[in-house]
C-alpha atoms as a PDB file:
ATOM      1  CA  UNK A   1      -0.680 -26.323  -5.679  1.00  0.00           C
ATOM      2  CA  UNK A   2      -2.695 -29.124  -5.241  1.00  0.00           C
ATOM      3  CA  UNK A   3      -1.737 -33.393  -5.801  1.00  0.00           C
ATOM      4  CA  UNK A   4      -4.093 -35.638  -7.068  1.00  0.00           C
ATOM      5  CA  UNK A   5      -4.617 -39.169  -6.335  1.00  0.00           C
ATOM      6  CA  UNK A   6      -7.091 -42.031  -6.331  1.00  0.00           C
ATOM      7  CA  UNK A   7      -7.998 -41.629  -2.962  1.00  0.00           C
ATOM      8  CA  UNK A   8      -7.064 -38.163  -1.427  1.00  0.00           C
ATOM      9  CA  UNK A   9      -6.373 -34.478  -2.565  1.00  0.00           C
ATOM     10  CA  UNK A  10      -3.160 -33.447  -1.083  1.00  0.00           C
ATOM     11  CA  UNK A  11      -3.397 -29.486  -0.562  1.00  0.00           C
ATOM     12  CA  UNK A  12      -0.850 -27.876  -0.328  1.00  0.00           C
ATOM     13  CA  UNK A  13       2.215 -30.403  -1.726  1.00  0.00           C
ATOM     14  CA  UNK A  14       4.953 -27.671  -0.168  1.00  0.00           C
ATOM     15  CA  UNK A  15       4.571 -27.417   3.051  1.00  0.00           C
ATOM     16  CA  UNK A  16       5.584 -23.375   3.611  1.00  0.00           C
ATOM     17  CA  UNK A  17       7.149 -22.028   6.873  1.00  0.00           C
ATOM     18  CA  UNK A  18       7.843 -18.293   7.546  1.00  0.00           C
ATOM     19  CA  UNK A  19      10.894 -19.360   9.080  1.00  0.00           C
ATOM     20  CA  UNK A  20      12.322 -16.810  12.459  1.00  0.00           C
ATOM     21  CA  UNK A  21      14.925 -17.955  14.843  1.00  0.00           C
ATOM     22  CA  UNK A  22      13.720 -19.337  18.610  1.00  0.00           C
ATOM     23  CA  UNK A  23      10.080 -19.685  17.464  1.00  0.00           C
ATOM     24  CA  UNK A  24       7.524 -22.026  16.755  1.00  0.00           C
ATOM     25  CA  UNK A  25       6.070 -22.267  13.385  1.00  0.00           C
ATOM     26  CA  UNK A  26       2.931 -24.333  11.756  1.00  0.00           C
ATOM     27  CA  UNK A  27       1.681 -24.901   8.516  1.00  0.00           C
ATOM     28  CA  UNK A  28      -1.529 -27.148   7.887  1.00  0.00           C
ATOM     29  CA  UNK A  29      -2.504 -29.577   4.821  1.00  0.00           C
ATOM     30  CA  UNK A  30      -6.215 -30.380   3.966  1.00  0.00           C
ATOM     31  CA  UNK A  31      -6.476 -33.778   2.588  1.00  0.00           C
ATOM     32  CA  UNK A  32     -10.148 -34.398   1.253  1.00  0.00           C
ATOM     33  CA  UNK A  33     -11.607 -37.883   0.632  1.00  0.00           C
ATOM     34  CA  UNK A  34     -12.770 -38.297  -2.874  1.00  0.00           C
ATOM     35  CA  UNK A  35     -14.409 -41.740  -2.666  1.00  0.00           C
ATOM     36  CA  UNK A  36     -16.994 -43.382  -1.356  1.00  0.00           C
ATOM     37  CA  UNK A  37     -15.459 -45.053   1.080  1.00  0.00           C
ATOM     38  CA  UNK A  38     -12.821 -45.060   4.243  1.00  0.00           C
ATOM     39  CA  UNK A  39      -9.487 -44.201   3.753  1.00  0.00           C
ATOM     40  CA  UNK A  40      -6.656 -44.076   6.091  1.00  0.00           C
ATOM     41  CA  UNK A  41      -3.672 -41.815   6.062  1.00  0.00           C
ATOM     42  CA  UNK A  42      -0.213 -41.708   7.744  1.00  0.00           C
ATOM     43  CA  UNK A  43       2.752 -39.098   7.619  1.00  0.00           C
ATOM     44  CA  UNK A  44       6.205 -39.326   7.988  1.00  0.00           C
ATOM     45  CA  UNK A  45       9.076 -37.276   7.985  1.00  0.00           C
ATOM     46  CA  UNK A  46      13.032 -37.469   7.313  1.00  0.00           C
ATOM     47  CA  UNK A  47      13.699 -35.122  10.363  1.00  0.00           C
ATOM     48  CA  UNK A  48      10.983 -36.913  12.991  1.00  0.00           C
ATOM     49  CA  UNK A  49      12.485 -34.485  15.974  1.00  0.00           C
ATOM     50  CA  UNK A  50      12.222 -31.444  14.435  1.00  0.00           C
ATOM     51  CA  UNK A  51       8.498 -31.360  13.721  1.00  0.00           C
ATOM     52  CA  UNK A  52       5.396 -32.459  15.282  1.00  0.00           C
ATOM     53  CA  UNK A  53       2.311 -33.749  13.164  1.00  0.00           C
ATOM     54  CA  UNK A  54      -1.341 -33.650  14.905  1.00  0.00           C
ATOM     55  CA  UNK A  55      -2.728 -35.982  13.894  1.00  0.00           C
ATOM     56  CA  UNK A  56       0.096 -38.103  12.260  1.00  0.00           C
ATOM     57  CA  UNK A  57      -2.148 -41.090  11.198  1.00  0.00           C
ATOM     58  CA  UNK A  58      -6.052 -40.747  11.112  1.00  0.00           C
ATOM     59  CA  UNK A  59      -8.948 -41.242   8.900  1.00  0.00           C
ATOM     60  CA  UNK A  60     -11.207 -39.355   6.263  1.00  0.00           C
ATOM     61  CA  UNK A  61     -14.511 -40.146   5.727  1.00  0.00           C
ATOM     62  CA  UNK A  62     -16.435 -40.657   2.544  1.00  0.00           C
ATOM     63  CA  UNK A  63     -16.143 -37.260   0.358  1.00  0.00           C
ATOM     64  CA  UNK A  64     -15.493 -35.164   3.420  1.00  0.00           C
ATOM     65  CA  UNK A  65     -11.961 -33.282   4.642  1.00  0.00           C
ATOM     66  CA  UNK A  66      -9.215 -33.521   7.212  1.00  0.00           C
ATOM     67  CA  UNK A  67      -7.194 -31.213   8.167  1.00  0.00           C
ATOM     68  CA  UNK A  68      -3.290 -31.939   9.349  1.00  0.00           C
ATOM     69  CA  UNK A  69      -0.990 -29.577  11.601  1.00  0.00           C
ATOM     70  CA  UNK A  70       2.455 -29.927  10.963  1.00  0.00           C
ATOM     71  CA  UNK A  71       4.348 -28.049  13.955  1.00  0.00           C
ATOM     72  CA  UNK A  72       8.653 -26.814  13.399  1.00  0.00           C
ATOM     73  CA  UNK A  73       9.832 -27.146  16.444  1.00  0.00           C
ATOM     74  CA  UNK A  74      12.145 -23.572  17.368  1.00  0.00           C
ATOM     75  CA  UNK A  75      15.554 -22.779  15.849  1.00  0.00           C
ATOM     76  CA  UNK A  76      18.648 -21.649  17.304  1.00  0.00           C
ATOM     77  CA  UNK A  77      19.989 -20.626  13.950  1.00  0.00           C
ATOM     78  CA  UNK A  78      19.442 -19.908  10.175  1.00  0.00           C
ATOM     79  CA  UNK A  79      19.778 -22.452   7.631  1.00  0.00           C
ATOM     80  CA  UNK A  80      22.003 -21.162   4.547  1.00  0.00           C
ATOM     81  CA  UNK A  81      20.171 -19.209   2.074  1.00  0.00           C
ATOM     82  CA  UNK A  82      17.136 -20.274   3.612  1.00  0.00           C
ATOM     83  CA  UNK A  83      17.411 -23.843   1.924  1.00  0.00           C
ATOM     84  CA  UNK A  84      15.722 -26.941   3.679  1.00  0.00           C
ATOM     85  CA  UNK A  85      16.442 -30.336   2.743  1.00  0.00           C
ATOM     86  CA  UNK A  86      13.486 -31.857   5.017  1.00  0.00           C
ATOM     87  CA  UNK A  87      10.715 -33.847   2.946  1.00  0.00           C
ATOM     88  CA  UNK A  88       7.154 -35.172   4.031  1.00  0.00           C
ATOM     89  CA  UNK A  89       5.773 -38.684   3.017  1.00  0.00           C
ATOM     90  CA  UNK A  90       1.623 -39.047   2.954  1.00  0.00           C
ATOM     91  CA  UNK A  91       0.546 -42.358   2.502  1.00  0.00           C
ATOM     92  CA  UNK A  92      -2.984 -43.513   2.111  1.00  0.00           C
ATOM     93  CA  UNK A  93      -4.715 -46.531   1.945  1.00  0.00           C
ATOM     94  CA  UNK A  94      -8.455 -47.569   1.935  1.00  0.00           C
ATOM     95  CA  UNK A  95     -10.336 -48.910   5.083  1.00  0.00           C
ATOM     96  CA  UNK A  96     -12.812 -50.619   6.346  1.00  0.00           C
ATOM     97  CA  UNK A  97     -16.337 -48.677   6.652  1.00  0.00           C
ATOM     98  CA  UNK A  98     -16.544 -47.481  10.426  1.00  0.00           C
ATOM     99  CA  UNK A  99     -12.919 -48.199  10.941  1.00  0.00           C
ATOM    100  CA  UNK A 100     -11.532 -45.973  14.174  1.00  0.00           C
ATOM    101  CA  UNK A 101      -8.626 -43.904  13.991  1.00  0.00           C
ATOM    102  CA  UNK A 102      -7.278 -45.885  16.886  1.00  0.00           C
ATOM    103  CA  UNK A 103      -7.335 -49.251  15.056  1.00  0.00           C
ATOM    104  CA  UNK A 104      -4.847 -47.833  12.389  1.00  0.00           C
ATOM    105  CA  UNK A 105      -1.697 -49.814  12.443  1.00  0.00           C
ATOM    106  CA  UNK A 106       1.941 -49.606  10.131  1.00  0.00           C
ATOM    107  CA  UNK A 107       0.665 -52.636   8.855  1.00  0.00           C
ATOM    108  CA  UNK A 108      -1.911 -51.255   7.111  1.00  0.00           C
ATOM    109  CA  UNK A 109       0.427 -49.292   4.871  1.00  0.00           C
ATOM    110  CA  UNK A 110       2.981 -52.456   3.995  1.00  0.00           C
ATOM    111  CA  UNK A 111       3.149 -52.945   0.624  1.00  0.00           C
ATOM    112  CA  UNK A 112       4.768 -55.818   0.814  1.00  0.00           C
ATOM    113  CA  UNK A 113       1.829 -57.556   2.533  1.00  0.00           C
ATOM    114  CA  UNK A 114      -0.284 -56.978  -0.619  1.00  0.00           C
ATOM    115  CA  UNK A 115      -1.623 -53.485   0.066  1.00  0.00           C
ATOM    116  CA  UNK A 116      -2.873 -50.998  -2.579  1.00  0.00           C
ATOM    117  CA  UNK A 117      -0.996 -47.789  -1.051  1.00  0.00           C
ATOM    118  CA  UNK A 118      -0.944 -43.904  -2.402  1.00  0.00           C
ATOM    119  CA  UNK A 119       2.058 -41.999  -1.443  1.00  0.00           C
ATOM    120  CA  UNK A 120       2.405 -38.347  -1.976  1.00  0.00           C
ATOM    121  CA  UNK A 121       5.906 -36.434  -1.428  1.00  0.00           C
ATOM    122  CA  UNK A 122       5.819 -33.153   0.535  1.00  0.00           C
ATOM    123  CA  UNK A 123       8.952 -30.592   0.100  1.00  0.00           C
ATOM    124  CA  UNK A 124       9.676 -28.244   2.664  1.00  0.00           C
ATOM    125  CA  UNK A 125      10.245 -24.269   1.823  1.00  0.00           C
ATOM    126  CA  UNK A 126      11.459 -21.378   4.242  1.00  0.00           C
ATOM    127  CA  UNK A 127       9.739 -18.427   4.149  1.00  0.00           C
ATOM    128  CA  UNK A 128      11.432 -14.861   4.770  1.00  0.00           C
ATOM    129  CA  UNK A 129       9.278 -12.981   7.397  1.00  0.00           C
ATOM    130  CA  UNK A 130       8.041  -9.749   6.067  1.00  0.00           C
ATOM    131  CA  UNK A 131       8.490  -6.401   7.368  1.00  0.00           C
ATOM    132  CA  UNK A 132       5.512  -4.330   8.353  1.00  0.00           C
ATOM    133  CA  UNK A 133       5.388  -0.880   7.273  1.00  0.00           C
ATOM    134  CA  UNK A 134       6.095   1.421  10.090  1.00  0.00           C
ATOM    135  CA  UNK A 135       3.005   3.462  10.851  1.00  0.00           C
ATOM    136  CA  UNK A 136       3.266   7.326  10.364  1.00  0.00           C
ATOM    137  CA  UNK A 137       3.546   9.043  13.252  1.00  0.00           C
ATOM    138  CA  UNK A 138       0.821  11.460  14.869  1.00  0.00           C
ATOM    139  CA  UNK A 139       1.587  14.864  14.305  1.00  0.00           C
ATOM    140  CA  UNK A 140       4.018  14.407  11.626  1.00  0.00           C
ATOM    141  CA  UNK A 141       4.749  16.795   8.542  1.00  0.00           C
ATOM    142  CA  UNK A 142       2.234  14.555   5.903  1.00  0.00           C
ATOM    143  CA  UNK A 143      -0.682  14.589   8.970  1.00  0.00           C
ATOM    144  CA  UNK A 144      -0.321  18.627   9.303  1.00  0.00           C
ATOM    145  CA  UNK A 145       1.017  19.590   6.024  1.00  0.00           C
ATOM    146  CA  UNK A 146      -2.842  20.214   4.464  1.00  0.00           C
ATOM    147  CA  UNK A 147      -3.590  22.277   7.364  1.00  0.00           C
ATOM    148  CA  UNK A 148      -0.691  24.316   7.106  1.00  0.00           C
ATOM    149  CA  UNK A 149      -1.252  24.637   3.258  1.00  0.00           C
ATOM    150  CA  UNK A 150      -4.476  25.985   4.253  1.00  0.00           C
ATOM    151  CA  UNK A 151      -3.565  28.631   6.619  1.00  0.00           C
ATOM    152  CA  UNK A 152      -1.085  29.799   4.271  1.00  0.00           C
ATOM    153  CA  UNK A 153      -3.351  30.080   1.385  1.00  0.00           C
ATOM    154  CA  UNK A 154      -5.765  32.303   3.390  1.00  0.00           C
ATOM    155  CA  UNK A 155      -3.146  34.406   4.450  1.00  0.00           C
ATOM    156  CA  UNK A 156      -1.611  34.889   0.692  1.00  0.00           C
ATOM    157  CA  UNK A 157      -5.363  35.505  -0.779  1.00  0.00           C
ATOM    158  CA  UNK A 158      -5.897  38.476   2.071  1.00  0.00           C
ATOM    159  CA  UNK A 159      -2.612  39.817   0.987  1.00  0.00           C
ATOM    160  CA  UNK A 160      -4.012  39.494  -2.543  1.00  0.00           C
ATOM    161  CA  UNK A 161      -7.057  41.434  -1.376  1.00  0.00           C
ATOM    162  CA  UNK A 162      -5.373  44.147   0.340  1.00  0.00           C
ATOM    163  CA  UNK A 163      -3.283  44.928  -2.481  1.00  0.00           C
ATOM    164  CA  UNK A 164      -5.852  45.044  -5.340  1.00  0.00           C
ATOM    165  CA  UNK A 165      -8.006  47.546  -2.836  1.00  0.00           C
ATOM    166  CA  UNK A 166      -4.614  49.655  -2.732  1.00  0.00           C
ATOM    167  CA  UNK A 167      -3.937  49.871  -6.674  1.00  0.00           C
ATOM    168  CA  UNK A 168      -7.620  50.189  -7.028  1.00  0.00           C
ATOM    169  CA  UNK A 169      -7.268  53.419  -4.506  1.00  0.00           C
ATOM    170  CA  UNK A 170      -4.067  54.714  -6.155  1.00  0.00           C
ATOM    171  CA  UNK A 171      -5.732  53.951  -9.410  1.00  0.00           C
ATOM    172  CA  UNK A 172      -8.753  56.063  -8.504  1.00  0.00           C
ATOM    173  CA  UNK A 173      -6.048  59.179  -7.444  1.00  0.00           C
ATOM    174  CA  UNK A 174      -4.842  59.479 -10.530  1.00  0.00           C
ATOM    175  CA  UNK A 175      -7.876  59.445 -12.725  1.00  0.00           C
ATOM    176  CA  UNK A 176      -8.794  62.125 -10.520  1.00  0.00           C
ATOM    177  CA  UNK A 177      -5.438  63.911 -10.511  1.00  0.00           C
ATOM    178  CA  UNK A 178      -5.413  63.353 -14.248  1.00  0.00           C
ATOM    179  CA  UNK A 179      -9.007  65.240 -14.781  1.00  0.00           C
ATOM    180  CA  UNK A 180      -7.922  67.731 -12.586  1.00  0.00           C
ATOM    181  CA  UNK A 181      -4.992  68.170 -14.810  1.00  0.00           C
ATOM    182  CA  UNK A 182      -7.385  68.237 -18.263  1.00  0.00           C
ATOM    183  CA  UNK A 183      -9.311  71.284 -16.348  1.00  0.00           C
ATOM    184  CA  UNK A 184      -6.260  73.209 -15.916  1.00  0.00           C
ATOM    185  CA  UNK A 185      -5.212  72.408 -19.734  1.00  0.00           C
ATOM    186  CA  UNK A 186      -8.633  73.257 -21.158  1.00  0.00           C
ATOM    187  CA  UNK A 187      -7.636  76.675 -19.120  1.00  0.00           C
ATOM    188  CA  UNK A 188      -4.836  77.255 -20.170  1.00  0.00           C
ATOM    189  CA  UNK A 189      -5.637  76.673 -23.812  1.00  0.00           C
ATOM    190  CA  UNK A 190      -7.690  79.316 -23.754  1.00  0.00           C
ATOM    191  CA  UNK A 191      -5.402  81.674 -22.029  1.00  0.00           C
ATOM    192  CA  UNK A 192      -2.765  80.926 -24.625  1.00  0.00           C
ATOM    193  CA  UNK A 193      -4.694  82.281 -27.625  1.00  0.00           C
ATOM    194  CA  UNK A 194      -4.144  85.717 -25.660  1.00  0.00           C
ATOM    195  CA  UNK A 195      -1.010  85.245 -24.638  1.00  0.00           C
ATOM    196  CA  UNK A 196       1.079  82.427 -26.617  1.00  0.00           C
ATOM    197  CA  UNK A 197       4.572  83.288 -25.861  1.00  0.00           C
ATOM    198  CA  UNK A 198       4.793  82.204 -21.448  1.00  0.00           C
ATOM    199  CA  UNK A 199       1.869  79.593 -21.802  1.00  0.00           C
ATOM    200  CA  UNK A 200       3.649  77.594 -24.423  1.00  0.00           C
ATOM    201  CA  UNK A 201       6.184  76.738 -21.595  1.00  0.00           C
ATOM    202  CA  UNK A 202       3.369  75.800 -19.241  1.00  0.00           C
ATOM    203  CA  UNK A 203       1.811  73.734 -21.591  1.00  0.00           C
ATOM    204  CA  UNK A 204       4.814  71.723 -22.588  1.00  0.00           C
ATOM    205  CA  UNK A 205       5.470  70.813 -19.091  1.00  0.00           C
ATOM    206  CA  UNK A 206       1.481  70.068 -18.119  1.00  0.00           C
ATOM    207  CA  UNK A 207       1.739  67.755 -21.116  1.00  0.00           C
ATOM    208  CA  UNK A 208       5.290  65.737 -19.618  1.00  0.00           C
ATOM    209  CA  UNK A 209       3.268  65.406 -16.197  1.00  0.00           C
ATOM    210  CA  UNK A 210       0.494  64.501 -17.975  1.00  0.00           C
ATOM    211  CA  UNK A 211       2.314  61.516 -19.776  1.00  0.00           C
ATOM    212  CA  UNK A 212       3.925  60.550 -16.226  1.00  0.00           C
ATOM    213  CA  UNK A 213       0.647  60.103 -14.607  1.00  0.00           C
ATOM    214  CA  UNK A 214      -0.701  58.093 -17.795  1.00  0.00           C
ATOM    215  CA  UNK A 215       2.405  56.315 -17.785  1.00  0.00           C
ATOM    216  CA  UNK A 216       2.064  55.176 -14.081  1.00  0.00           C
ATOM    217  CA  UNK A 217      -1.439  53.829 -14.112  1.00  0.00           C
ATOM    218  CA  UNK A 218      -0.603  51.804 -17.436  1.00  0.00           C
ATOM    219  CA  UNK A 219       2.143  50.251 -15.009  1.00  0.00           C
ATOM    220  CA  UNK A 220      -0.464  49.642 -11.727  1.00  0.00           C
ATOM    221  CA  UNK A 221      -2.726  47.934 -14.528  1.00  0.00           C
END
């Protein structure tokens, strides 16, 4: 947020302090010149011993910028719900051309005595520090986790691999077994138009196995 006047552009108009106990904190304003001309600037505060402004009076030249330090001196203790009361005052004033910073004087900013000055009002806010995320540790489960998840998926696809060559083997048995069995039938088939009455037992029971076996690679498939 940004305050516009006739002379200067105040930048920003809170002045925002990420406030932590027993520490030094600074926050900067930009003022930038938008005339043609010389124009002085002074800062005050309602709380002149708690901060520290570099430079606190000073001069910006002609459509150029100055920047402006203001400096919280460390404290001993929180204020409640992070609430400051503190407020800024900028005044400006135009100068004469060539005018040095050391020549500026309260007078210049009386405006009693007749002079045209620009006042801005600066608020103070607290700002809660933020946590940093804390870093993942070397070594931990979410650094090893994809190589584990590798390791393991080689081992369950050789597992895979060993057991399809098994069923493929046991597969391959019983199609032989199975032929073998067909032989025998064919035989007996033949047998049985001499002799009926024992084969017919024989044949019953060839024909049970042969269902088994049948059964069995139906279930390996």
């Amino acid at each position: 947020m940004m305050s516009t006047g006739d002379l200067l552009n105040i930048e920003p108009v809170e002045l925002k302090f990420t406030f932590e106990l027993k520490k030094q904190i600074s926050s900067s304003l930009q003022l930038s010149n938008k005339t043609d001309t010389y124009v002085a600037f002074k800062v005050k505060t309602t709380n002149p011993k708690k901060y520290c402004v570099r430079p606190n009076t000073g001069v910006v030249l002609p459509r150029s910028t100055c920047d402006v330090i203001v400096t919280m001196q460390a404290q001993k203790e929180s204020p409640p719900d992070m609430q400051c009361k503190d407020k800024f005052l900028l005044q400006s004033v135009r100068v004469n051309d060539g005018v040095d910073p050391k020549e500026i004087t309260a007078e210049m900013f009386n405006k009693e005595a007749g002079h045209v000055v620009e006042e801005c009002k600066l608020r103070v806010v607290y700002v809660a520090p933020t946590q940093p995320p804390s870093p993942v540790p070397e070594g931990s489960e979410e650094g090893s986790s994809p190589r584990g998840s590798a390791s393991e998926n080689g081992a369950d696809s050789a597992t895979a691999k060993a057991l399809m060559s098994r069923l493929t083997e046991e597969k391959n048995n019983a199609i032989q077994q199975n032929n073998k069995l067909r032989q025998e039938l064919d035989l007996l088939k033949r047998e049985s138009s001499k002799s009926r009455g024992g084969a017919s037992m024989i044949f019953v029971i060839l024909i049970g196995l042969l269902g088994i076996i049948m059964g069995y690679l139906l279930k390996k498939t």
